[in-house]
Structure formats: C-alpha cells, structure tokens
C-alpha atoms as a PDB file:
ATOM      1  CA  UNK A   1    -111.498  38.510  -3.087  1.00  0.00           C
ATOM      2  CA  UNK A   2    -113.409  36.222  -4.873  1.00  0.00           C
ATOM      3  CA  UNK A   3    -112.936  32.467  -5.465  1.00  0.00           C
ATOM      4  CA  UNK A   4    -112.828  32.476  -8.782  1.00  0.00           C
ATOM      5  CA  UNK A   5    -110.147  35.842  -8.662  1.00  0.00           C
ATOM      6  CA  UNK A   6    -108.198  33.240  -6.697  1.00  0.00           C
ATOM      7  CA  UNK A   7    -108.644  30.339  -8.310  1.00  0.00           C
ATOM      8  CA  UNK A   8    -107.271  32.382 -10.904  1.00  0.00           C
ATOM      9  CA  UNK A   9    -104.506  33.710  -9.351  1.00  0.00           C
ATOM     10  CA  UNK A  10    -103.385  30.583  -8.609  1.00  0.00           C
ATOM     11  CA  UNK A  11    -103.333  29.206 -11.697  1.00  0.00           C
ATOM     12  CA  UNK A  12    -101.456  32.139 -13.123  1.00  0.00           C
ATOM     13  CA  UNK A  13     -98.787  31.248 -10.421  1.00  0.00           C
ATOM     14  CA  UNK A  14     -98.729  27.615 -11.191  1.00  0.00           C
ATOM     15  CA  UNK A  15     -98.605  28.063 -14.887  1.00  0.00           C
ATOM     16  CA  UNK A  16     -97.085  31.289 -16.199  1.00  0.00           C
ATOM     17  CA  UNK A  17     -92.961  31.453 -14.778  1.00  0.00           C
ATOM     18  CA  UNK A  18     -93.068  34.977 -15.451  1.00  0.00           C
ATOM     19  CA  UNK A  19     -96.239  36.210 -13.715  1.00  0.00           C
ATOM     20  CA  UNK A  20     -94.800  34.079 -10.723  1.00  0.00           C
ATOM     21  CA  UNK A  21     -91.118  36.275 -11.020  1.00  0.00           C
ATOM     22  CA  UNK A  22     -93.318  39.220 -11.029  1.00  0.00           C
ATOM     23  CA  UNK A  23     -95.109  38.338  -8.091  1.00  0.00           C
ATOM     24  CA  UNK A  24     -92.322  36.913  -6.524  1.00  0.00           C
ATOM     25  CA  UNK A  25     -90.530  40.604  -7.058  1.00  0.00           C
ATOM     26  CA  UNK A  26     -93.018  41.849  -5.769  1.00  0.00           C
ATOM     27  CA  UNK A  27     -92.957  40.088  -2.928  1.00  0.00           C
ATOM     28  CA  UNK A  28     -89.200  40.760  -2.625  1.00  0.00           C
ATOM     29  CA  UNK A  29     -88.496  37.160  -3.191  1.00  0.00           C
ATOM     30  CA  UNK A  30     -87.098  37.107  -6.647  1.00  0.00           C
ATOM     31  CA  UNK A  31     -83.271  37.322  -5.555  1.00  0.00           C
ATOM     32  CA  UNK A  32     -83.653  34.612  -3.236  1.00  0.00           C
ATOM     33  CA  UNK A  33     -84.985  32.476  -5.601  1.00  0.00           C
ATOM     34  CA  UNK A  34     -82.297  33.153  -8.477  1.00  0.00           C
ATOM     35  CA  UNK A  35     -79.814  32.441  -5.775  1.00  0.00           C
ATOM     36  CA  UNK A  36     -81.622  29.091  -4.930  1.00  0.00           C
ATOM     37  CA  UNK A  37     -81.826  27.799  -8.153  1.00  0.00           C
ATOM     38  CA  UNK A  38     -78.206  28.817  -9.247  1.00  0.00           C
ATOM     39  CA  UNK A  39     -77.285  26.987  -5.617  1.00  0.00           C
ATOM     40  CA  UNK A  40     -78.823  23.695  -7.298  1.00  0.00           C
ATOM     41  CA  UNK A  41     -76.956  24.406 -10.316  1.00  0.00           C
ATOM     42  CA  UNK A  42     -73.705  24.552  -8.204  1.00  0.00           C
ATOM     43  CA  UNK A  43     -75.105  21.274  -6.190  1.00  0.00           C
ATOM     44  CA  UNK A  44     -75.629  19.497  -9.603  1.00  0.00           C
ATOM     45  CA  UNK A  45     -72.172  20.540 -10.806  1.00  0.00           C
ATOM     46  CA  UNK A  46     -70.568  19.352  -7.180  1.00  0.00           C
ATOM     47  CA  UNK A  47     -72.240  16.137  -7.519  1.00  0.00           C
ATOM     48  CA  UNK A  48     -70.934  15.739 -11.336  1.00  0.00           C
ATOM     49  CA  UNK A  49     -67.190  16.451  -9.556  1.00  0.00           C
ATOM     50  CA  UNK A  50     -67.867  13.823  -7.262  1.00  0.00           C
ATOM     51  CA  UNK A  51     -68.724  11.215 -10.074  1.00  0.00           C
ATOM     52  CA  UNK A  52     -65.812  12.386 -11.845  1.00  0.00           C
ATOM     53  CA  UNK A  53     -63.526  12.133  -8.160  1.00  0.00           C
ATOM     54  CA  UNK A  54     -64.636   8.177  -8.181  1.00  0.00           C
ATOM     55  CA  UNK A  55     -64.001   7.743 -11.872  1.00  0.00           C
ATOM     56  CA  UNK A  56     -60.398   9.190 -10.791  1.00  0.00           C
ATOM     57  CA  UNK A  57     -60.294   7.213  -8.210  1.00  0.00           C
ATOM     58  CA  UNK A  58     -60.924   3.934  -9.953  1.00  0.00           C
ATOM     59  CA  UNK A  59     -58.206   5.267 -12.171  1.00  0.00           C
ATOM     60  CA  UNK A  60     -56.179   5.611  -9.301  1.00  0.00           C
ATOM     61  CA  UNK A  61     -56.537   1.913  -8.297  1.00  0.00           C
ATOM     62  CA  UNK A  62     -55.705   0.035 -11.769  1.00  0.00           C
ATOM     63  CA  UNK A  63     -52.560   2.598 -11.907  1.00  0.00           C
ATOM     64  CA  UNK A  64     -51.462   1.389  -8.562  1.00  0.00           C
ATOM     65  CA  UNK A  65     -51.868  -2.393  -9.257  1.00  0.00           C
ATOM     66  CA  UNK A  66     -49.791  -1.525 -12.373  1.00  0.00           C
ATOM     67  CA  UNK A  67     -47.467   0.260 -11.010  1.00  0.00           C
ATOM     68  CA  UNK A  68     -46.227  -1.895  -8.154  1.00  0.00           C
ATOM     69  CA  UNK A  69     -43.781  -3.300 -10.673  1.00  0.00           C
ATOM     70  CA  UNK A  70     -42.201   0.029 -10.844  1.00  0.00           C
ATOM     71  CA  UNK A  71     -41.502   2.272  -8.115  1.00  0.00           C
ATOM     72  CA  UNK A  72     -40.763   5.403 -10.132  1.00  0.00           C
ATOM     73  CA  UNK A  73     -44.411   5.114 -11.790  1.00  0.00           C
ATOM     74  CA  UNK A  74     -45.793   4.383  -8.225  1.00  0.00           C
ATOM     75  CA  UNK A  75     -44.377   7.772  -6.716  1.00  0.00           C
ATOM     76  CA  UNK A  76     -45.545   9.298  -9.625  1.00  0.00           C
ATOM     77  CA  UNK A  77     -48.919   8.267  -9.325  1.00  0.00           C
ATOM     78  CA  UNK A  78     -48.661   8.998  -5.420  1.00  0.00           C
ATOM     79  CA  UNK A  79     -47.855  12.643  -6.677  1.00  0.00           C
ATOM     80  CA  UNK A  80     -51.028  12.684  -8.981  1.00  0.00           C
ATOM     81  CA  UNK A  81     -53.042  11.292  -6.078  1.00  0.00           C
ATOM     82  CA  UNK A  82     -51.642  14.125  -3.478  1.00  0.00           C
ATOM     83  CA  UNK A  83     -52.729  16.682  -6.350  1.00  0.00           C
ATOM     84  CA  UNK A  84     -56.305  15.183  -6.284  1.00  0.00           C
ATOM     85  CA  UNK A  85     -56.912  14.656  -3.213  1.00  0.00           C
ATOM     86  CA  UNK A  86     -55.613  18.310  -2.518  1.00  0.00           C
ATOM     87  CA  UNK A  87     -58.183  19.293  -5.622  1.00  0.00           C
ATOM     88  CA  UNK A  88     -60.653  17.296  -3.533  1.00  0.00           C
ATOM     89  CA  UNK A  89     -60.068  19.385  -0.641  1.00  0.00           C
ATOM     90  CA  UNK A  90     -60.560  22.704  -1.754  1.00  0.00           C
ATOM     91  CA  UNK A  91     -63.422  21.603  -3.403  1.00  0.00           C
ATOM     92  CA  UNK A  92     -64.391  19.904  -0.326  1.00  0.00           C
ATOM     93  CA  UNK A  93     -64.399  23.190   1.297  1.00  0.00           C
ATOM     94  CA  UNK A  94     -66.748  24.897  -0.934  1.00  0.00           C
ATOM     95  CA  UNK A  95     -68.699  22.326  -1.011  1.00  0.00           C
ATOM     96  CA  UNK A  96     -69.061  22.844   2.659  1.00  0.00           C
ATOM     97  CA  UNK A  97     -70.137  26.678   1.960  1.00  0.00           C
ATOM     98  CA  UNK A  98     -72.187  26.099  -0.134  1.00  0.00           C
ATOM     99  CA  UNK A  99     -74.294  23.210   1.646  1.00  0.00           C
ATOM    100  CA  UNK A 100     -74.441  24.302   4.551  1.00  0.00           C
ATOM    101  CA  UNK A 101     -78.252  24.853   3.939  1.00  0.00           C
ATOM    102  CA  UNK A 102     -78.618  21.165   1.878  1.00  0.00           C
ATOM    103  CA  UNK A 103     -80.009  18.949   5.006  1.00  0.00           C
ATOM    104  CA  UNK A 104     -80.489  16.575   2.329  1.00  0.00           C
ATOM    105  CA  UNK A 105     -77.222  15.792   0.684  1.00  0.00           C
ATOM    106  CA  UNK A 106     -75.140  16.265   3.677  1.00  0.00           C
ATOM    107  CA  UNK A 107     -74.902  12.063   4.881  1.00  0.00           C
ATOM    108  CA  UNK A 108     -74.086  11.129   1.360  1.00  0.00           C
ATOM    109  CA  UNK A 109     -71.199  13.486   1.297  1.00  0.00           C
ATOM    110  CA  UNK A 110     -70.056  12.132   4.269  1.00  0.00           C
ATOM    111  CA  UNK A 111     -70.683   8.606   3.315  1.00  0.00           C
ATOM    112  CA  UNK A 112     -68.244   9.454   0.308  1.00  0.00           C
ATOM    113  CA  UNK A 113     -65.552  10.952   1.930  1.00  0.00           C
ATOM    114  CA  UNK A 114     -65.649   8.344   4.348  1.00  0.00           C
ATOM    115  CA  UNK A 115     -64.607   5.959   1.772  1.00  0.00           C
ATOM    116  CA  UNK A 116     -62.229   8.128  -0.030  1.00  0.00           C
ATOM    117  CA  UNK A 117     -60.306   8.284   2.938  1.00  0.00           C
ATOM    118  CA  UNK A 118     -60.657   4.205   3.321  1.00  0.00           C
ATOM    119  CA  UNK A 119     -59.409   3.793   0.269  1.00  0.00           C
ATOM    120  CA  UNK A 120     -56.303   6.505   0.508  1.00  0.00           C
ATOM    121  CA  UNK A 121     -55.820   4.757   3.678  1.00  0.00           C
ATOM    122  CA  UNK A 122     -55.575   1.576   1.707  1.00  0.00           C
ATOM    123  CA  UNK A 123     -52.717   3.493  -0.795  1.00  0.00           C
ATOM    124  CA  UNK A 124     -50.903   4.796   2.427  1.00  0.00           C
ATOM    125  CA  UNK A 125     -50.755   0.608   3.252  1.00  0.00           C
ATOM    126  CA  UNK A 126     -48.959  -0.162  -0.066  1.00  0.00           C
ATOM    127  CA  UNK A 127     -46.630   2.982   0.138  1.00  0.00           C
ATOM    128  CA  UNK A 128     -45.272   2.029   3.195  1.00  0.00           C
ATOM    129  CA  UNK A 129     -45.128  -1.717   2.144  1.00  0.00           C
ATOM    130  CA  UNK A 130     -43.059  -0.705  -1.341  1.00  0.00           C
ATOM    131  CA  UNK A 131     -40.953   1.368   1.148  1.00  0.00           C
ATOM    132  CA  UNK A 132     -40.318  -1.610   3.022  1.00  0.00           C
ATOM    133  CA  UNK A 133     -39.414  -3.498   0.364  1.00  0.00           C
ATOM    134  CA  UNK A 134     -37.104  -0.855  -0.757  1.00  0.00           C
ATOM    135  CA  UNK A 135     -35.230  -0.788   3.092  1.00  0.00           C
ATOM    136  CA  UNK A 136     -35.199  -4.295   2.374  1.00  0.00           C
ATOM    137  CA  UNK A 137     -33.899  -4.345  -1.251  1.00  0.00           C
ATOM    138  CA  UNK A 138     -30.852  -1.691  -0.049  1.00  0.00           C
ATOM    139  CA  UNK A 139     -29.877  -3.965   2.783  1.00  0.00           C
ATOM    140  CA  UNK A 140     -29.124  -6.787   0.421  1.00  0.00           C
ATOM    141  CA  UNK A 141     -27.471  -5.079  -1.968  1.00  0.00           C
ATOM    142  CA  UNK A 142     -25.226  -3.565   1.033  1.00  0.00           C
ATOM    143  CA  UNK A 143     -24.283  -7.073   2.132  1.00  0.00           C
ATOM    144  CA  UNK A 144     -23.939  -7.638  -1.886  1.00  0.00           C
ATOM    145  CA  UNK A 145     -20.954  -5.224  -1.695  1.00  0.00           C
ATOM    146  CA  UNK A 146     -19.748  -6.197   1.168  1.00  0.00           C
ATOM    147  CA  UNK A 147     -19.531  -9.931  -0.459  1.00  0.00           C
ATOM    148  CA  UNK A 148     -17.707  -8.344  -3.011  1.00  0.00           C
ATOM    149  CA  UNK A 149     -15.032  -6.488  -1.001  1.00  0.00           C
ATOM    150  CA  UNK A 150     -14.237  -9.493   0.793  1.00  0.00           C
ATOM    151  CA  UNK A 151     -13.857 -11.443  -2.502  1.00  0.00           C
ATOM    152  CA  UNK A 152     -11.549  -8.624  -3.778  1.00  0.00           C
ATOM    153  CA  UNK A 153      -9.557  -8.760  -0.662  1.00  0.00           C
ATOM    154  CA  UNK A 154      -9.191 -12.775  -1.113  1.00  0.00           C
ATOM    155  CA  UNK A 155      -8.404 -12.345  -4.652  1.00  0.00           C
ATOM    156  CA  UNK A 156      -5.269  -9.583  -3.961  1.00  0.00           C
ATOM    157  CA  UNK A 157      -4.250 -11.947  -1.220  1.00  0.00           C
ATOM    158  CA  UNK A 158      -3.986 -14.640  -3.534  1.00  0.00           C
ATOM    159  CA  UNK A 159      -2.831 -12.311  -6.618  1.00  0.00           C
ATOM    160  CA  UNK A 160      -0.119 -11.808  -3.608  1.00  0.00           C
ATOM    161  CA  UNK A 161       0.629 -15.648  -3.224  1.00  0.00           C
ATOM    162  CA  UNK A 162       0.697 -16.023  -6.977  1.00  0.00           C
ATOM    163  CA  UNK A 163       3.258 -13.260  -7.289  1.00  0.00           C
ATOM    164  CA  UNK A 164       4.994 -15.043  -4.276  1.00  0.00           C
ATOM    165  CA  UNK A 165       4.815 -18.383  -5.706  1.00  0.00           C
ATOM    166  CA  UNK A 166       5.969 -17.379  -8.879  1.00  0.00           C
ATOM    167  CA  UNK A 167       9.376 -15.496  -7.973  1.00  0.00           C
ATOM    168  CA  UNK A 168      10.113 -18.897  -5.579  1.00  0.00           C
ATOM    169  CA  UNK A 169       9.841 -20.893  -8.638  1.00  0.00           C
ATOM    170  CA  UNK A 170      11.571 -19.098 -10.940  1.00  0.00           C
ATOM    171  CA  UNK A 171      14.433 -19.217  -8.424  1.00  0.00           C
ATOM    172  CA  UNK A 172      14.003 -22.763  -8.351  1.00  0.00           C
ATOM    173  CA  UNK A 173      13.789 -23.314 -11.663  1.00  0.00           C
ATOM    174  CA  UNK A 174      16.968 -21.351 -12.158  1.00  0.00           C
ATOM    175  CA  UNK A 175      18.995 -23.021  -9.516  1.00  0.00           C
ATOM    176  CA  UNK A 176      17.661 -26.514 -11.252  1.00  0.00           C
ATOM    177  CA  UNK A 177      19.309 -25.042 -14.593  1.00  0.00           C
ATOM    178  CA  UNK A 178      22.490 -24.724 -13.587  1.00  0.00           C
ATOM    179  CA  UNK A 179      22.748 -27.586 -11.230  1.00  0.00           C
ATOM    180  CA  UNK A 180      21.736 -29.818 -14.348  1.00  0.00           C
ATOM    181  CA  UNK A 181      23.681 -28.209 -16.719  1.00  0.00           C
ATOM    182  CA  UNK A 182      26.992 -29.073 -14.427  1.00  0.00           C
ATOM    183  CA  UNK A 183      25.557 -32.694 -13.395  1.00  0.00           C
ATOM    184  CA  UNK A 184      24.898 -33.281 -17.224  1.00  0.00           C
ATOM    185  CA  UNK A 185      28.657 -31.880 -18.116  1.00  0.00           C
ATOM    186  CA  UNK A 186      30.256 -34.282 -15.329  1.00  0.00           C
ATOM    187  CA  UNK A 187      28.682 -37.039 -16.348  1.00  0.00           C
ATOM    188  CA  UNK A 188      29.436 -37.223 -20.119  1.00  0.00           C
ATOM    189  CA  UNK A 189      32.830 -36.361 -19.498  1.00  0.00           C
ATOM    190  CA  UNK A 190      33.284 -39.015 -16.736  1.00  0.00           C
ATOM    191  CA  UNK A 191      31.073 -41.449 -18.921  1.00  0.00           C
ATOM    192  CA  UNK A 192      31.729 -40.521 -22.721  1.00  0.00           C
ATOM    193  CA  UNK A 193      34.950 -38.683 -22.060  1.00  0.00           C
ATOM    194  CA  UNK A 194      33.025 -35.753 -23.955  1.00  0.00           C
ATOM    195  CA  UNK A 195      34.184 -32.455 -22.711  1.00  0.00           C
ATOM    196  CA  UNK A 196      31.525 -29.814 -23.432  1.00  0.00           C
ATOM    197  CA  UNK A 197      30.516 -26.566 -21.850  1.00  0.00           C
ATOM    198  CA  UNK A 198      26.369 -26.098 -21.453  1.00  0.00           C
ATOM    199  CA  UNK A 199      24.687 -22.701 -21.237  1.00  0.00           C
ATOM    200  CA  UNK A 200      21.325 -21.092 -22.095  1.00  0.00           C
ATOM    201  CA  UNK A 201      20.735 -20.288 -25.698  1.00  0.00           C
ATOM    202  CA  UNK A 202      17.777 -18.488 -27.451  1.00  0.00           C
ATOM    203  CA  UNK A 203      16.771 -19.112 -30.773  1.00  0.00           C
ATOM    204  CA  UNK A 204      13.866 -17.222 -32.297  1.00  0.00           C
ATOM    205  CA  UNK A 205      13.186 -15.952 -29.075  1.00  0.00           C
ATOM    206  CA  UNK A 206      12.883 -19.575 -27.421  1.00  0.00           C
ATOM    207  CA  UNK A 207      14.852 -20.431 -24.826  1.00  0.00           C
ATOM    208  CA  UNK A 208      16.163 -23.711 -24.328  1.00  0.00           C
ATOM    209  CA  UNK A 209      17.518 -24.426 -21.177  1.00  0.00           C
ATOM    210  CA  UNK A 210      20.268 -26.693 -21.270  1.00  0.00           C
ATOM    211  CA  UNK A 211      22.252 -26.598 -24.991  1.00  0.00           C
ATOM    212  CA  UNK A 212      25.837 -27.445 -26.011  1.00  0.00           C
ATOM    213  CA  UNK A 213      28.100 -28.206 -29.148  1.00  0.00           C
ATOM    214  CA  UNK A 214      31.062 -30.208 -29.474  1.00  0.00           C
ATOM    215  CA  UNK A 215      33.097 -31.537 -31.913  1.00  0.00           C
ATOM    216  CA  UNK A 216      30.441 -34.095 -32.672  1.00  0.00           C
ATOM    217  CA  UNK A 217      27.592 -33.826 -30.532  1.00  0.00           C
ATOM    218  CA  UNK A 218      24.880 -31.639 -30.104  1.00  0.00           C
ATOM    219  CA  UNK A 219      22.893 -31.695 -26.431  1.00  0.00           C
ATOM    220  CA  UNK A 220      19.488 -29.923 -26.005  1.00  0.00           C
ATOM    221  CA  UNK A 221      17.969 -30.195 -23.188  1.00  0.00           C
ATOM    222  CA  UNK A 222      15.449 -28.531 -20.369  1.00  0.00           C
ATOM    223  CA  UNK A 223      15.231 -28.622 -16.557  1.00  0.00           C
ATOM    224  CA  UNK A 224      12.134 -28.713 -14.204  1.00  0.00           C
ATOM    225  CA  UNK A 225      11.464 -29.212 -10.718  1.00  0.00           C
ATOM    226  CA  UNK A 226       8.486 -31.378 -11.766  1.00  0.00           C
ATOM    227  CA  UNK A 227       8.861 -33.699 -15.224  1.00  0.00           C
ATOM    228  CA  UNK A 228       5.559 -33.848 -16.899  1.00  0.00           C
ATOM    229  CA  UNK A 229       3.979 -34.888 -20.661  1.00  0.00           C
ATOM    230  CA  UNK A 230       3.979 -31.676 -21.455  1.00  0.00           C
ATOM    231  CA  UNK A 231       7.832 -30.559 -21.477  1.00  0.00           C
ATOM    232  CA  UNK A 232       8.571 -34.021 -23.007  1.00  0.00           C
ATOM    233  CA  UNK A 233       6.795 -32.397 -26.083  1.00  0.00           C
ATOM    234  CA  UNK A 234       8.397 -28.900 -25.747  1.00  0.00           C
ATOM    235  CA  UNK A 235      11.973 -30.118 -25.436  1.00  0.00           C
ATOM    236  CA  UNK A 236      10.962 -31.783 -28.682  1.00  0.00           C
ATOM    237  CA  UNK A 237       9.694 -28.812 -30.927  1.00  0.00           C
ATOM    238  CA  UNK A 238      12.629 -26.949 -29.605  1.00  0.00           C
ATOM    239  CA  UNK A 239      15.235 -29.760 -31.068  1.00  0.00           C
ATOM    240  CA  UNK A 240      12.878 -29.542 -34.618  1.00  0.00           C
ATOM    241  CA  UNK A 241      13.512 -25.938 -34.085  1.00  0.00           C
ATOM    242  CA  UNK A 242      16.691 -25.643 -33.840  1.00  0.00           C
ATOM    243  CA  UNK A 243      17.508 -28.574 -37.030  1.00  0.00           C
ATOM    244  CA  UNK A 244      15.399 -26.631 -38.984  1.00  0.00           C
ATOM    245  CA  UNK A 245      16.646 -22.944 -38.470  1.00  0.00           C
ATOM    246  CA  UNK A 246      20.455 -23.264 -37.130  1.00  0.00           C
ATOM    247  CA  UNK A 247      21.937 -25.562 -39.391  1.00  0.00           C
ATOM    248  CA  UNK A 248      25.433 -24.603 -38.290  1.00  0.00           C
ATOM    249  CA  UNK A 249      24.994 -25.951 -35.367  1.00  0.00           C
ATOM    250  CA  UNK A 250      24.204 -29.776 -36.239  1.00  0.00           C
ATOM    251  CA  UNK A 251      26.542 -32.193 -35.439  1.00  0.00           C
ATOM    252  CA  UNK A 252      26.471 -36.023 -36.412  1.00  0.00           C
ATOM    253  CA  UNK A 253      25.028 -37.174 -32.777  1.00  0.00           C
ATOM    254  CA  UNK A 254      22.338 -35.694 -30.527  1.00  0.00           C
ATOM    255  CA  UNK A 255      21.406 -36.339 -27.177  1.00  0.00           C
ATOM    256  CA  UNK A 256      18.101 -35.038 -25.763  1.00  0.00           C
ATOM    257  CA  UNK A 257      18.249 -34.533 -22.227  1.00  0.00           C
ATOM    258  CA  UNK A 258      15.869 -33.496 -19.263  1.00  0.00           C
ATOM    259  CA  UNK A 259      16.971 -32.783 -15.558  1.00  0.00           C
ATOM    260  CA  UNK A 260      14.356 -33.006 -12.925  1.00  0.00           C
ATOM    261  CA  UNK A 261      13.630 -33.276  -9.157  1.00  0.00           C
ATOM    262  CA  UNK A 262      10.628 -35.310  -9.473  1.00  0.00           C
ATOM    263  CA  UNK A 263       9.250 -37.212 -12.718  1.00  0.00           C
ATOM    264  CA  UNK A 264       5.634 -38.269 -13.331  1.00  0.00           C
ATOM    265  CA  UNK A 265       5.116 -41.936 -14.261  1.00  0.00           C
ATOM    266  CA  UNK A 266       3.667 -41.632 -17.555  1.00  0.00           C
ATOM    267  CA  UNK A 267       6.206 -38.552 -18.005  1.00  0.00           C
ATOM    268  CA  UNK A 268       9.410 -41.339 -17.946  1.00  0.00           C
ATOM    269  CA  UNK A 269       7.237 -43.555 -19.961  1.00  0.00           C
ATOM    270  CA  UNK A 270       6.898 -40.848 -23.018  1.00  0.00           C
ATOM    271  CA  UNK A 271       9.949 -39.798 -22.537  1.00  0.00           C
ATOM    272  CA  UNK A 272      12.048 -43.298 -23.028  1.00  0.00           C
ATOM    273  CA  UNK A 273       9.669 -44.117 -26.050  1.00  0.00           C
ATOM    274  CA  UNK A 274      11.507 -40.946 -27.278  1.00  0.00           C
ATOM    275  CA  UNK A 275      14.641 -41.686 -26.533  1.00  0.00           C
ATOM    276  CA  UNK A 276      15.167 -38.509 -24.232  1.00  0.00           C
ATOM    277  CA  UNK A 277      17.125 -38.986 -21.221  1.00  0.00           C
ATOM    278  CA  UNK A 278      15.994 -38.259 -17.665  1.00  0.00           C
ATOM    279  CA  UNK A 279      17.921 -37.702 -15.170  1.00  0.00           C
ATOM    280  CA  UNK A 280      18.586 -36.203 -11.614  1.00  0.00           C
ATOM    281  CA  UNK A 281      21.419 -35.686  -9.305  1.00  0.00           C
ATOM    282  CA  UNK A 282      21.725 -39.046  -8.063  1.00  0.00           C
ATOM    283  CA  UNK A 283      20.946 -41.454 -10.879  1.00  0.00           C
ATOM    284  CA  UNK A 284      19.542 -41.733 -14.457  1.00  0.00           C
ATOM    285  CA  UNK A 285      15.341 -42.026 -14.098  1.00  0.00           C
ATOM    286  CA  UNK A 286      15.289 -43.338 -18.512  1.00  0.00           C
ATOM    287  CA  UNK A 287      18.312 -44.649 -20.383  1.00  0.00           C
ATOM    288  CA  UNK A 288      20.619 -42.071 -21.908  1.00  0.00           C
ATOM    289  CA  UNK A 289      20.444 -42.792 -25.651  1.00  0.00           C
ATOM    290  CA  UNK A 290      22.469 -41.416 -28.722  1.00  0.00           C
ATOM    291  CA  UNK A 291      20.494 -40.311 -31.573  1.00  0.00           C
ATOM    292  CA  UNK A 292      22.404 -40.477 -35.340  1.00  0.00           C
ATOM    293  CA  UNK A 293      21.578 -36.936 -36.888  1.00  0.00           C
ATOM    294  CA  UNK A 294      21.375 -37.584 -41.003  1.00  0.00           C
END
C-alpha cells in the first residue's frame, strides 16, 4: 500500500465519523465503542448525581442548624437524610458496576464518599446530643411532677388542718356564745336589776349572736374568742340593721355588747369610742354604756 493510499486512509479515519464506524464494523469494534461512549454518558450523568448529592447535602446542613430548635423537624430531616443516603447507596452500587473499568475517576469517588460519611458522622454527633438533651429534658420534668405531688400532698394535709381548725373553732365560738349570753344576763340583772332572756336571732339571714328585748331595752351583741377592729364594725351594721328593718323590736335604750376571751388593744380603743361594751367572764375590758334610742 502506498503512502499516499495511507495517508489517505488516515485522514478519512480522522475526519469522516462515519467512514471510521464503518471501519470500525468492520473491524468488529463498533459495539464496543457504542458501549464506551454511552459508559461516558452514564459517567457524566453519575458525576451530575454527585453534584446534585453535595447540593443536598449542603441542604442537609442549613436544615439541621435550623432545625435544632425543633426536634420534630430534626427527625424529620434525619428521615430525609436516611432516604438519601439510602438513594446514595444504590446509586453507589452502580456506580461501582459501572466503573469498574474508570482507573481514572475511582480516588475522587472515594475522596467523596469519604467525606459524606464525615459529615453523616458529624449528623450522627448532633442526634445523639438532641437525644441527650431529650433524656435530660424528661428527667426534669419527672422531678417536676414529683415536686408537684408532694405539694398536693402538703396542700390536702393542710386542707386537713383547715377543716380541723375550723370545726375546733366553731365549737369554740359556740361555747363562747352561750357562756356570754348567760354572763351578760347575770350581770344586768345583778347590776341593772334587768331580767332578760338572750338567744340567737337572724334577721335577713344575719345572725347576730347575742340579742334580747325587754320591756325597755334592746341588747345586741356578738361573741369571739379573739376581739378585733373588724367585729367592732360588724356588731355595728348589724344594730343599723336591725333599727332599720325590725322596727318592732326597738325599745327606748340599747346596749351594744361584745364578749371575748382576748381583746386587741386598738380593738378596746374603737370599741369604747363607740360606746360598745367589752367584756369577759371575770371583769368588764370598756365601760358598759346606755345608748338613748330616738
């Protein structure tokens, strides 16, 4: 063969695609090369998946900075990572198939899934830190209830006192009643020679505690363990109360009377300036005074 037939030949190889596929057919080479040049097309598509994977990734990263302030995003993002990195996998494995012949490309492969697994090592560190700080976050909340058991079980113990308290006081508060409603009817008989019978009575659904008519006196009264302000001004809405709705019952004197066991200091003092008399069993605590009813 000549060198110009070859020179030729060559060109013809170099230049025209399909003079080359028909040589190459002849040759018995065509196939091969289809399949080579549809394996770059797969190579070029795997490399496009991987540039997508770290687009994902960096995805990945913002969502998990974001989503540390929520742990239901964070799982859900966890989930969306497993389904990647899964999808990563498989592809991972064809990609192993179909590289197996690509010298070339093989170290950068690595090189990336070397630092995919860095960084989903890294995500595995803040899993198990949020987990931690959910372990954490249960444990106070468990000593949270147990604080609050123990501050129900005060509060029925003292709901208990209370109730305990209360019943001994209303007992003493009764027994104070009637022990100052028969001191009060001694003395005014013994000093006034006033014979009068005192009793509960209700009006408008108030109760006064100590109350009594006679022929010409009227006595309204209360009786505490403990004498303070406050009953001085109680004992005197019920005597407006009882001028102002039961006039049947108004005589020409009253006498405003307390009975006590003990009397605070500014108590007496409010009550003389009133002209209410105090009193307990063994002496009078504010003079007894006679008021002139109009």
């Amino acid at each position: 063969m000549s060198e110009a037939v070859k020179k030729t030949f060559i060109e013809l190889l170099e230049k025209d695609v399909e003079f080359r596929y028909a040589v190459a057919g002849y040759l018995g080479i065509s196939e091969v090369l289809r399949s080579i040049e549809k394996l770059w097309e797969e190579v070029k598509g795997l490399r496009e998946e991987i540039r997508k994977l770290w687009e994902n990734q960096n995805k990945l990263w913002e969502e998990i900075k974001a989503l540390r302030e929520g742990q239901n995003k964070l799982w859900e993002s966890v989930n969306k990572l497993w389904e990647e990195v899964k999808s990563l996998r498989e592809g991972q494995s064809k990609l192993w198939e179909e590289v197996r012949s690509l010298r070339e490309g093989q170290n950068r492969l690595w090189e990336e899934v070397r630092s995919l697994r860095e960084n989903q090592n890294k995500l595995w560190e803040e899993v198990r830190a949020l987990r931690e700080e959910t372990r954490k976050l249960w444990e106070n909340q468990n000593r949270l209830w147990e604080e609050v058991r123990a501050l129900r079980e005060g509060f029925n113990m003292l709901y208990v006192d209370v109730r305990g308290l209360k019943v001994l006081v209303e007992r003493l508060t009764l027994s104070v009643e009637d022990e100052g409603r028969y001191v009060i009817e001694w003395r005014l008989e013994k000093e006034l020679g006033v014979s009068i019978s005192l009793s509960r009575f209700f009006i408008n659904d108030v109760e006064v505690n100590i109350f009594g008519v006679s022929k010409d006196l009227l006595v309204i009264g209360e009786a505490t363990v403990r004498l303070g302000t406050s009953l001085i001004d109680e004992l005197e809405r019920k005597v407006d109360l009882v001028i102002s709705r039961r006039s049947d019952l108004i005589r020409p004197k009253l006498i405003k009377v307390i009975y006590c066991d003990v009397a605070l200091p500014q108590a007496l003092k409010l009550a003389e300036e009133r002209g209410i008399w105090v009193l307990d069993i063994k002496s009078d605590l504010t003079p007894r005074r006679i008021h002139v009813l109009k």
